[in-house]
N, C-alpha and C. Protein backbone atom coordinates (compact mmCIF):
# COMPACT_ATOMS: atom_id res chain seq x y z
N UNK A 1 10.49 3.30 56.57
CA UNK A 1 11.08 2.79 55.36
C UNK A 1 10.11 1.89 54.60
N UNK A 2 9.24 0.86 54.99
CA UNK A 2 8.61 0.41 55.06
C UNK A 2 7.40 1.19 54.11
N UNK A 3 6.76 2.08 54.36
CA UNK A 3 5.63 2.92 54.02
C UNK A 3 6.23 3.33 52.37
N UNK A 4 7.84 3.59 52.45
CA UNK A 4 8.05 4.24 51.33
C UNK A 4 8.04 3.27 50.48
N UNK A 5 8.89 2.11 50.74
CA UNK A 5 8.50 1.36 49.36
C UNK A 5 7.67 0.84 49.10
N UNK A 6 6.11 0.34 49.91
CA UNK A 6 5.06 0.28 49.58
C UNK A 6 4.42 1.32 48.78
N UNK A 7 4.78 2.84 49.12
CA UNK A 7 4.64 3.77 47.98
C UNK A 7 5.08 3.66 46.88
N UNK A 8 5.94 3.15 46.82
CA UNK A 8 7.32 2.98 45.55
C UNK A 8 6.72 1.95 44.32
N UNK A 9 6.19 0.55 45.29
CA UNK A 9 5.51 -0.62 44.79
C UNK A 9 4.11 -0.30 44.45
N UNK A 10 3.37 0.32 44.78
CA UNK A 10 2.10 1.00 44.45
C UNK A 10 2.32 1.87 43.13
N UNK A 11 3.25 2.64 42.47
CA UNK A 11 3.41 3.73 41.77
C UNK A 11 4.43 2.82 40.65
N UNK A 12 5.10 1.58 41.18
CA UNK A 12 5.55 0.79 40.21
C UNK A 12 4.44 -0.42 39.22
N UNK A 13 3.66 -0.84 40.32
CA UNK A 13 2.63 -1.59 39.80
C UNK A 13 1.74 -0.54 39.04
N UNK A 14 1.27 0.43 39.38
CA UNK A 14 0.20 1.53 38.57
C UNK A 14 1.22 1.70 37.08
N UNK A 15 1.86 2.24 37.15
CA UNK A 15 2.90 2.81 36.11
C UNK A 15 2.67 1.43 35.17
N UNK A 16 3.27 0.32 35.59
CA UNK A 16 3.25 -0.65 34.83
C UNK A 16 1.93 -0.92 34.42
N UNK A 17 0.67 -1.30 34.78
CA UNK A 17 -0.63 -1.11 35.07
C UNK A 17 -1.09 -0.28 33.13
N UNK A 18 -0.80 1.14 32.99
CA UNK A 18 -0.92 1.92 32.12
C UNK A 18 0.09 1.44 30.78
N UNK A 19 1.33 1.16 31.29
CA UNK A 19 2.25 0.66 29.68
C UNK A 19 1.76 -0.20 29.38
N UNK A 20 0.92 -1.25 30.23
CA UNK A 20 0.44 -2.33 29.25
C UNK A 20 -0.85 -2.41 28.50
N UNK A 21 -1.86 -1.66 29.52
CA UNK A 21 -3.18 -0.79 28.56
C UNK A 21 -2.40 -0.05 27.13
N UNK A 22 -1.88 0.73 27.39
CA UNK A 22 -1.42 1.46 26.00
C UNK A 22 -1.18 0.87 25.22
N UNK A 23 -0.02 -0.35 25.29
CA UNK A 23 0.48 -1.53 24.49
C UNK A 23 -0.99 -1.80 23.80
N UNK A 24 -1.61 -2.36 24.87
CA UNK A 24 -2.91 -2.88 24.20
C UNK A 24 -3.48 -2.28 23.17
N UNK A 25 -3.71 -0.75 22.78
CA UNK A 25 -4.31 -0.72 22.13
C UNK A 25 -3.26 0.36 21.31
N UNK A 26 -2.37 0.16 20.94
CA UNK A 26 -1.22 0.88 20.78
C UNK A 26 -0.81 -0.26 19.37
N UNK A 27 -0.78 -1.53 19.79
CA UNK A 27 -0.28 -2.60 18.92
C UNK A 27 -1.09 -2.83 17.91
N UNK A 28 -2.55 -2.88 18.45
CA UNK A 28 -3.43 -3.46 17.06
C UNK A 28 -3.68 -2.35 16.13
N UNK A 29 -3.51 -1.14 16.67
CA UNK A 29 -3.76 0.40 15.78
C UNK A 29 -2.51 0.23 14.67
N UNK A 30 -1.31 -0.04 15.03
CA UNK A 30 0.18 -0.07 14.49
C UNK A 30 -0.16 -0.88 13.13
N UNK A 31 -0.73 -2.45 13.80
CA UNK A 31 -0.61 -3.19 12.88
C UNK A 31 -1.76 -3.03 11.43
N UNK A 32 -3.12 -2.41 12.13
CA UNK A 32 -3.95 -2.09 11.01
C UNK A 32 -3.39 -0.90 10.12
N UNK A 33 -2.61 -0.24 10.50
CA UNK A 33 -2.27 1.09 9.27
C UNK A 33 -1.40 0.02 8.94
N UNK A 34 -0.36 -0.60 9.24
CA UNK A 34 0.73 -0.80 8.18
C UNK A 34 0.10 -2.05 7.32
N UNK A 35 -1.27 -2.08 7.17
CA UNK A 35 -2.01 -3.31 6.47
C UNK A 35 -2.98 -2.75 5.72
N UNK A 36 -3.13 -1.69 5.87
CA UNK A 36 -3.87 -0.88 5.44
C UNK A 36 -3.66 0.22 4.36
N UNK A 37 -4.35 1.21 3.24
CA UNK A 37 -3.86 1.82 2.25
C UNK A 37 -3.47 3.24 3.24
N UNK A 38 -2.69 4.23 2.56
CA UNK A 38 -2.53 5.21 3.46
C UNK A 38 -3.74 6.11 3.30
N UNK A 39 -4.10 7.07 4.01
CA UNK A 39 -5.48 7.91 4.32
C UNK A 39 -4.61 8.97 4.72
N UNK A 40 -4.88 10.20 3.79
CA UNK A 40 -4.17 11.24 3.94
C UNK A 40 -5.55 12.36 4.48
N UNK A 41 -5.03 13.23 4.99
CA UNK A 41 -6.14 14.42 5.03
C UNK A 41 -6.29 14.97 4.43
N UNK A 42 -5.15 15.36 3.64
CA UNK A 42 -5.56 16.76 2.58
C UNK A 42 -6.26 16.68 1.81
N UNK A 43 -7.42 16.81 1.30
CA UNK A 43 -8.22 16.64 0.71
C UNK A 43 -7.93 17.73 -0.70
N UNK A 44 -8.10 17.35 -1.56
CA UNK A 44 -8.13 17.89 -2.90
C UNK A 44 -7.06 18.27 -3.49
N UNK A 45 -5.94 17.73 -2.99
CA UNK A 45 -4.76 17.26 -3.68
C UNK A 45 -4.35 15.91 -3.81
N UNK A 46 -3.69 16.44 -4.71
CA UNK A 46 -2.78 14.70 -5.12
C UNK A 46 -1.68 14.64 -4.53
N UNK A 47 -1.44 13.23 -3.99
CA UNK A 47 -0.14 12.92 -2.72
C UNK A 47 0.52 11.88 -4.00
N UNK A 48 2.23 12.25 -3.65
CA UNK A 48 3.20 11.02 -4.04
C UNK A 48 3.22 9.88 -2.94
N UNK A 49 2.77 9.07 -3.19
CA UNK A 49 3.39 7.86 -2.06
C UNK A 49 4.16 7.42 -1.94
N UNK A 50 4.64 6.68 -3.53
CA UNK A 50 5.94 6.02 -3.71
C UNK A 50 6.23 6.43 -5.55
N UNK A 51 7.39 6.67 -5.33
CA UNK A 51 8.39 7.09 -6.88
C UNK A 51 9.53 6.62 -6.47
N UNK A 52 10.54 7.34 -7.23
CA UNK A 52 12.03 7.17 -7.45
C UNK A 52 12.42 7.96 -6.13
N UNK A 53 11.72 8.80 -5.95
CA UNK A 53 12.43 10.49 -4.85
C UNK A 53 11.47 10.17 -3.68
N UNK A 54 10.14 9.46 -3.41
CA UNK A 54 9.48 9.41 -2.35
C UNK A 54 9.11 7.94 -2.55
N UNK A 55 9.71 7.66 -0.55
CA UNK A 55 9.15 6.40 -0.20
C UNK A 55 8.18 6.18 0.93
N UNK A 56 6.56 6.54 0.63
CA UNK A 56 6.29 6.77 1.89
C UNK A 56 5.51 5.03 2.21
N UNK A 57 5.64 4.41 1.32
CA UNK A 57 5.06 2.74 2.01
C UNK A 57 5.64 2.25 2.00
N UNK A 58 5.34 1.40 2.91
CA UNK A 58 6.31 -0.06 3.67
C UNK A 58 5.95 -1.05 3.17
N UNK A 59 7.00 -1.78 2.64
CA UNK A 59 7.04 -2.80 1.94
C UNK A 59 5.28 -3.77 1.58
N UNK A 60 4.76 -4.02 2.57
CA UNK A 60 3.68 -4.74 2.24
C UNK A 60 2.34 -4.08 1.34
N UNK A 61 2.52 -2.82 1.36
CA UNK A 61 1.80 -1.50 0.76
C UNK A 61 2.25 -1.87 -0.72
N UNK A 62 3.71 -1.88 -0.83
CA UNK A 62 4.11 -2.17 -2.26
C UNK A 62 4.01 -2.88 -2.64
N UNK A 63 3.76 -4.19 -1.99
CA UNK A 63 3.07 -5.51 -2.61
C UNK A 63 1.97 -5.47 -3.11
N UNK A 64 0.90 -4.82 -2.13
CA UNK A 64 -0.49 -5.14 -2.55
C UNK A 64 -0.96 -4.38 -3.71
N UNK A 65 0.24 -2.88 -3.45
CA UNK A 65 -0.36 -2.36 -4.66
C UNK A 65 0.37 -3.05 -5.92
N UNK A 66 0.91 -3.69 -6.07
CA UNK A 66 1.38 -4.38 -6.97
C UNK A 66 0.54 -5.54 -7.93
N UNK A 67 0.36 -6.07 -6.56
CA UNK A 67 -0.69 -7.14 -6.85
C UNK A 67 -1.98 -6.42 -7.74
N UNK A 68 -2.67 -5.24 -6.98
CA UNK A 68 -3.69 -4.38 -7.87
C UNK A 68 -3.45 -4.49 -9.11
N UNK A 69 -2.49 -3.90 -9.11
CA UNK A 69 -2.04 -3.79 -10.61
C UNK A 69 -1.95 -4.45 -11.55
N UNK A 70 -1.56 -5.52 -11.13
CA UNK A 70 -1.15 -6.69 -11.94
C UNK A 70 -2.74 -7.32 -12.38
N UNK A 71 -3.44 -7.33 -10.91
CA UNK A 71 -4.91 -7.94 -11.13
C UNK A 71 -5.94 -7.14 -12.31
N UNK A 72 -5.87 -5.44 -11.80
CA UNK A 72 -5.89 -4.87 -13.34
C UNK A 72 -6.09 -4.84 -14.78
N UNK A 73 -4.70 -5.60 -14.96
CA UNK A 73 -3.59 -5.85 -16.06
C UNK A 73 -4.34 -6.73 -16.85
N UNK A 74 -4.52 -7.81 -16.05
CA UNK A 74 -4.99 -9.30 -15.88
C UNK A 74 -6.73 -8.68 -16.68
N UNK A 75 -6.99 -8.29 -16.03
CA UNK A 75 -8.51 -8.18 -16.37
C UNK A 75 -8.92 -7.44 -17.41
N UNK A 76 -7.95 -6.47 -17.82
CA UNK A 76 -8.11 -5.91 -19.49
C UNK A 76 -7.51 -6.40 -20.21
N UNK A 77 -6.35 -6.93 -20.26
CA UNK A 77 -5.82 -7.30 -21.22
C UNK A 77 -5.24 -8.77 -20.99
N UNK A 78 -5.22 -9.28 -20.05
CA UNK A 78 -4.50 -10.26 -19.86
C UNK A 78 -5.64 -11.52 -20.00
N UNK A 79 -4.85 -12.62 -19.14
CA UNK A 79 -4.26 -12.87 -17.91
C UNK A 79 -2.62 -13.05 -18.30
N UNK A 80 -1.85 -13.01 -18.04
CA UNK A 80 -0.47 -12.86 -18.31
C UNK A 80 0.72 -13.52 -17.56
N UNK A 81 1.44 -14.03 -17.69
CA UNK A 81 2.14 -14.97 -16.74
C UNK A 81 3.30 -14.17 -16.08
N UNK A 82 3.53 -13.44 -15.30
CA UNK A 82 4.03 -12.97 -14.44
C UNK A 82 5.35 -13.02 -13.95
N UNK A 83 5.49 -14.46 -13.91
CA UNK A 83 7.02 -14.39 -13.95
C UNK A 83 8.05 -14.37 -15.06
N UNK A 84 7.63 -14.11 -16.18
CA UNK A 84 7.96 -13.88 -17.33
C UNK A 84 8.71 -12.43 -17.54
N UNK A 85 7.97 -11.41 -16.61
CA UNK A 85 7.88 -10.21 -16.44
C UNK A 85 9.12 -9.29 -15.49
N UNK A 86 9.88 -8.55 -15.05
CA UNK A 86 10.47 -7.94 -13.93
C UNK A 86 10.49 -6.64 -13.34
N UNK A 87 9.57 -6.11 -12.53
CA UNK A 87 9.67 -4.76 -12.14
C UNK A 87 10.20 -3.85 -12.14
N UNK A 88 10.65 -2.85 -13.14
CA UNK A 88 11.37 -1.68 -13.49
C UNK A 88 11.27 -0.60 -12.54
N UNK A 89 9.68 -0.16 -12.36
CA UNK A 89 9.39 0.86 -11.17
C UNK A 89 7.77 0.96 -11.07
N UNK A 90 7.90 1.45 -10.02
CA UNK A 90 6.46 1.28 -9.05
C UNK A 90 6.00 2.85 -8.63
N UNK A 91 5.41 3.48 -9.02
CA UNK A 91 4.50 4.76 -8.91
C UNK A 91 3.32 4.46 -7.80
N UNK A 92 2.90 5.46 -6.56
CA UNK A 92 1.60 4.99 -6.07
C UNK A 92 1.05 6.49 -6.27
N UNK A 93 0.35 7.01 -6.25
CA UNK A 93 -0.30 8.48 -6.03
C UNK A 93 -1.55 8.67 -5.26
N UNK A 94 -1.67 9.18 -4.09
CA UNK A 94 -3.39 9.21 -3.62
C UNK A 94 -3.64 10.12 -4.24
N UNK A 95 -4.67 10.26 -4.68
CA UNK A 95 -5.75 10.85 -5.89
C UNK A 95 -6.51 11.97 -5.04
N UNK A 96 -7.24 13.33 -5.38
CA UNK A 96 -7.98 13.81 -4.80
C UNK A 96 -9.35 13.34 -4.06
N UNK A 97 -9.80 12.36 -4.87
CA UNK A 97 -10.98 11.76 -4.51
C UNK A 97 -10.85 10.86 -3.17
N UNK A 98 -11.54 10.38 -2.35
CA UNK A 98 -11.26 9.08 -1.41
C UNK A 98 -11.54 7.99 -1.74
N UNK A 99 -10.62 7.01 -1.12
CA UNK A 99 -10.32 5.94 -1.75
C UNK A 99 -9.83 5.74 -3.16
N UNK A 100 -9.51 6.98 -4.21
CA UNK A 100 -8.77 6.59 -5.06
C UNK A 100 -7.15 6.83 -5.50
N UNK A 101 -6.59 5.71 -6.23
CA UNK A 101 -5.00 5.53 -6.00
C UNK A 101 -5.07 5.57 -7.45
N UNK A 102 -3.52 6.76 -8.03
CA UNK A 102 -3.41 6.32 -9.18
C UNK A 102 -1.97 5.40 -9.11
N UNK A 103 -1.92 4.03 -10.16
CA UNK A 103 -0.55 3.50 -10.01
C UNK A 103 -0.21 3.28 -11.25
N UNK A 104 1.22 3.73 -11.24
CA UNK A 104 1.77 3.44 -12.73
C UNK A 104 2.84 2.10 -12.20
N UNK A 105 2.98 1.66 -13.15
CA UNK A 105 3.62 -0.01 -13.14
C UNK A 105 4.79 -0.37 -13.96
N UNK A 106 6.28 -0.43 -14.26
CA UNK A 106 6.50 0.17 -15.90
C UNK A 106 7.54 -1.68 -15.33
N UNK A 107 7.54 -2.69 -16.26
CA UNK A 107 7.94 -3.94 -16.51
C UNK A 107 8.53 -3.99 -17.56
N UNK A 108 9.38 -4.86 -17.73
CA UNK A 108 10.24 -5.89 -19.26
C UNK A 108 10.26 -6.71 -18.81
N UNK A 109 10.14 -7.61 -19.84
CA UNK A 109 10.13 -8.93 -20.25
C UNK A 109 11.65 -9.19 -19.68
N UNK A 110 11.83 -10.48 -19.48
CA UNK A 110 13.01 -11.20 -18.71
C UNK A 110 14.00 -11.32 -19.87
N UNK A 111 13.44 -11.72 -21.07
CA UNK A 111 14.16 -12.04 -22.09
C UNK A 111 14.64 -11.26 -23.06
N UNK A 112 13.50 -9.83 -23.30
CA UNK A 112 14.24 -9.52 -24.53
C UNK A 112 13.57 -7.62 -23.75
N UNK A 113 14.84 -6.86 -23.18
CA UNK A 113 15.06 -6.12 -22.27
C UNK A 113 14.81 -4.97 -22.43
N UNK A 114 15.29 -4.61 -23.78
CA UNK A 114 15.20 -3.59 -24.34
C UNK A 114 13.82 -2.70 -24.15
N UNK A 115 12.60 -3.26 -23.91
CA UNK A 115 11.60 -2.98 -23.67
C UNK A 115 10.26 -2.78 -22.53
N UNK A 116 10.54 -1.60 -22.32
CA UNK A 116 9.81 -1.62 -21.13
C UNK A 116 8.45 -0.92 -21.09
N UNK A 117 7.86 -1.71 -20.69
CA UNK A 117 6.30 -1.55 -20.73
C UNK A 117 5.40 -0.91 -19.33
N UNK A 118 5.28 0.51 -19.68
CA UNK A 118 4.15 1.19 -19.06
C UNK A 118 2.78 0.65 -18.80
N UNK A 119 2.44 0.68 -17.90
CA UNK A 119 0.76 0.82 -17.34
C UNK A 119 0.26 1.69 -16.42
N UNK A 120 -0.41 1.92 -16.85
CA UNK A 120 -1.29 3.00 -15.67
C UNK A 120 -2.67 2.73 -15.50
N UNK A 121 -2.81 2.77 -14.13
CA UNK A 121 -4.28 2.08 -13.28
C UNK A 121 -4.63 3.07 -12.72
N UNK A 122 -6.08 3.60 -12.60
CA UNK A 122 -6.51 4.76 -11.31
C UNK A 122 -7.49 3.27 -11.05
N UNK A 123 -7.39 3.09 -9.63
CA UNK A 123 -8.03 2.63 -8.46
C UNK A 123 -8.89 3.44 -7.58
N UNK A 124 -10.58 2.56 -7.52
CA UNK A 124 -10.64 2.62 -6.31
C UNK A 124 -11.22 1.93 -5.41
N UNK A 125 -10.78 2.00 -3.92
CA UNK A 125 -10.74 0.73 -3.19
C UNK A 125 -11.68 0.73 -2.77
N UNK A 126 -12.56 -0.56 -2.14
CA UNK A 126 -13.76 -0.57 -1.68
C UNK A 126 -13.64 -0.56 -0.01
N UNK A 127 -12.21 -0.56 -0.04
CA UNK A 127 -11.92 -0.92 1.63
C UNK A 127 -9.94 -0.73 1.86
N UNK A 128 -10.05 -0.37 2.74
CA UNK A 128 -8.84 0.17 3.27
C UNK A 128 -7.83 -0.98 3.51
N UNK A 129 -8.43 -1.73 4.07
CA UNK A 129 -7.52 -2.61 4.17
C UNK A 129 -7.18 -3.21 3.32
N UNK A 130 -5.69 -3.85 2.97
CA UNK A 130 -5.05 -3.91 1.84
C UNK A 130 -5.09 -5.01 1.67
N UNK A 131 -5.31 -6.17 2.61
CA UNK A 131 -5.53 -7.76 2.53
C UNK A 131 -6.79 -8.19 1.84
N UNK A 132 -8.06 -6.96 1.47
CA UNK A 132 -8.48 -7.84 0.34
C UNK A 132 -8.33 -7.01 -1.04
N UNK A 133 -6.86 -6.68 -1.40
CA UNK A 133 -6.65 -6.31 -2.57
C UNK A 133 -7.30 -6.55 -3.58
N UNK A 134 -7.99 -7.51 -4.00
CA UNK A 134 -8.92 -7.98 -4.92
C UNK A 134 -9.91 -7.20 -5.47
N UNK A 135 -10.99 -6.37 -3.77
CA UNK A 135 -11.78 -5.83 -3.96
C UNK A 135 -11.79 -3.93 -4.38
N UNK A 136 -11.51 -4.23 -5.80
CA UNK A 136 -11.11 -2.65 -6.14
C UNK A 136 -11.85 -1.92 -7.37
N UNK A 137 -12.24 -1.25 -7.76
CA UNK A 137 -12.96 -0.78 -9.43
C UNK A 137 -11.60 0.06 -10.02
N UNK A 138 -11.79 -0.25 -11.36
CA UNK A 138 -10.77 0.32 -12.28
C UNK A 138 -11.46 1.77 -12.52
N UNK A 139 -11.33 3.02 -12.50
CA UNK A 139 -11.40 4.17 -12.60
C UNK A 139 -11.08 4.24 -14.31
N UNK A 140 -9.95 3.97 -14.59
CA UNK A 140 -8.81 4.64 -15.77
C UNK A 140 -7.83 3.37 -15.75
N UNK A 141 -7.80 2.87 -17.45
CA UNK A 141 -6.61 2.53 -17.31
C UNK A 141 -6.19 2.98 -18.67
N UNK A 142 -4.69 2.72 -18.79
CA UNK A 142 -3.97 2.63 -19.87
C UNK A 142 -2.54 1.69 -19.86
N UNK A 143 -2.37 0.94 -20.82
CA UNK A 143 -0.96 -0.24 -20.85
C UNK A 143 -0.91 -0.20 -22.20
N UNK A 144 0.82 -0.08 -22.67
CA UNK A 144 1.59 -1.12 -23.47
C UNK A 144 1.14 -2.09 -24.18
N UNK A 145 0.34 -2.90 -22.84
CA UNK A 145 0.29 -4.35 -23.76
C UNK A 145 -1.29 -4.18 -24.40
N UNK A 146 -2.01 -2.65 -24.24
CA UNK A 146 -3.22 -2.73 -25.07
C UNK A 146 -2.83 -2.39 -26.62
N UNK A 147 -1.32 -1.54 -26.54
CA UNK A 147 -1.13 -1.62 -28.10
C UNK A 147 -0.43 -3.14 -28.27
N UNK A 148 0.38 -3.30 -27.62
CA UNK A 148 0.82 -4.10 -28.40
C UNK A 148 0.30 -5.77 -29.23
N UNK A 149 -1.01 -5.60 -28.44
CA UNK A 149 -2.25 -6.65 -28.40
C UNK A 149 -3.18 -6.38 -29.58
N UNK A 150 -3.42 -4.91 -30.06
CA UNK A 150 -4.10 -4.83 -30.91
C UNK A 150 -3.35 -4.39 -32.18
């Protein structure tokens, strides 16, 4: 009896032994994609990421690309005060090329509603990871507030 559950305890410690290697490198893989832009394979098509009908990023994805956008915004036409502003809808598209994202952005003003203002950004990123959103080149843009500025 003896022999067996030393078998038992040998094959419980091993077993356990492997779930926690995996964990190991199971957790930090998890956490870099969901921090990260998505990387599709298909190459030479254009992917929906996020619309009205497709949600394929998780919340922090929609931030940063947000933030892009806004930083963008900021840099052709702005700088612009933001909370002034309220998010209507959020477009992401991976682009055929790598590393580039097209995002459309469409906002109104808090106050006077009636009006909602388009932008469109093609991005591209210098780096995958989405925490230094900052570091991006404008491809293409077009906004609203370039007519309504000039």
């Amino acid at each position: 009896m003896t022999t067996k559950l030393q078998k038992y305890k040998h094959r419980a410690v091993l077993i356990g032994c492997v779930i926690i290697l995996a964990l190991a490198f199971l957790i930090p893989q998890m956490y870099r994609n969901a921090h990260s832009a998505p990387y599709c394979y298909s190459s030479g098509t254009q992917i929906t990421l996020q619309n009205k009908n497709t949600h394929k990023l998780n919340d922090y994805q929609k931030q940063q690309f947000t933030k892009m956008v806004k930083l963008a915004i900021d840099k052709k036409d702005g700088p612009f005060d933001w909370s002034t502003y309220q998010t209507v809808s959020l477009e992401v598209y991976k682009m055929k090329k790598p590393s580039v994202y097209g995002i459309i952005y469409k906002i109104k003003p808090r106050f006077h509603q009636e009006n909602t203002i388009t932008n469109s950004v093609i991005i591209k990123l210098s780096d995958r990871d989405l925490k230094t959103y900052h570091k991006f080149s404008i491809l293409g843009y077009s906004s609203d507030f370039s007519n309504y500025l000039n």
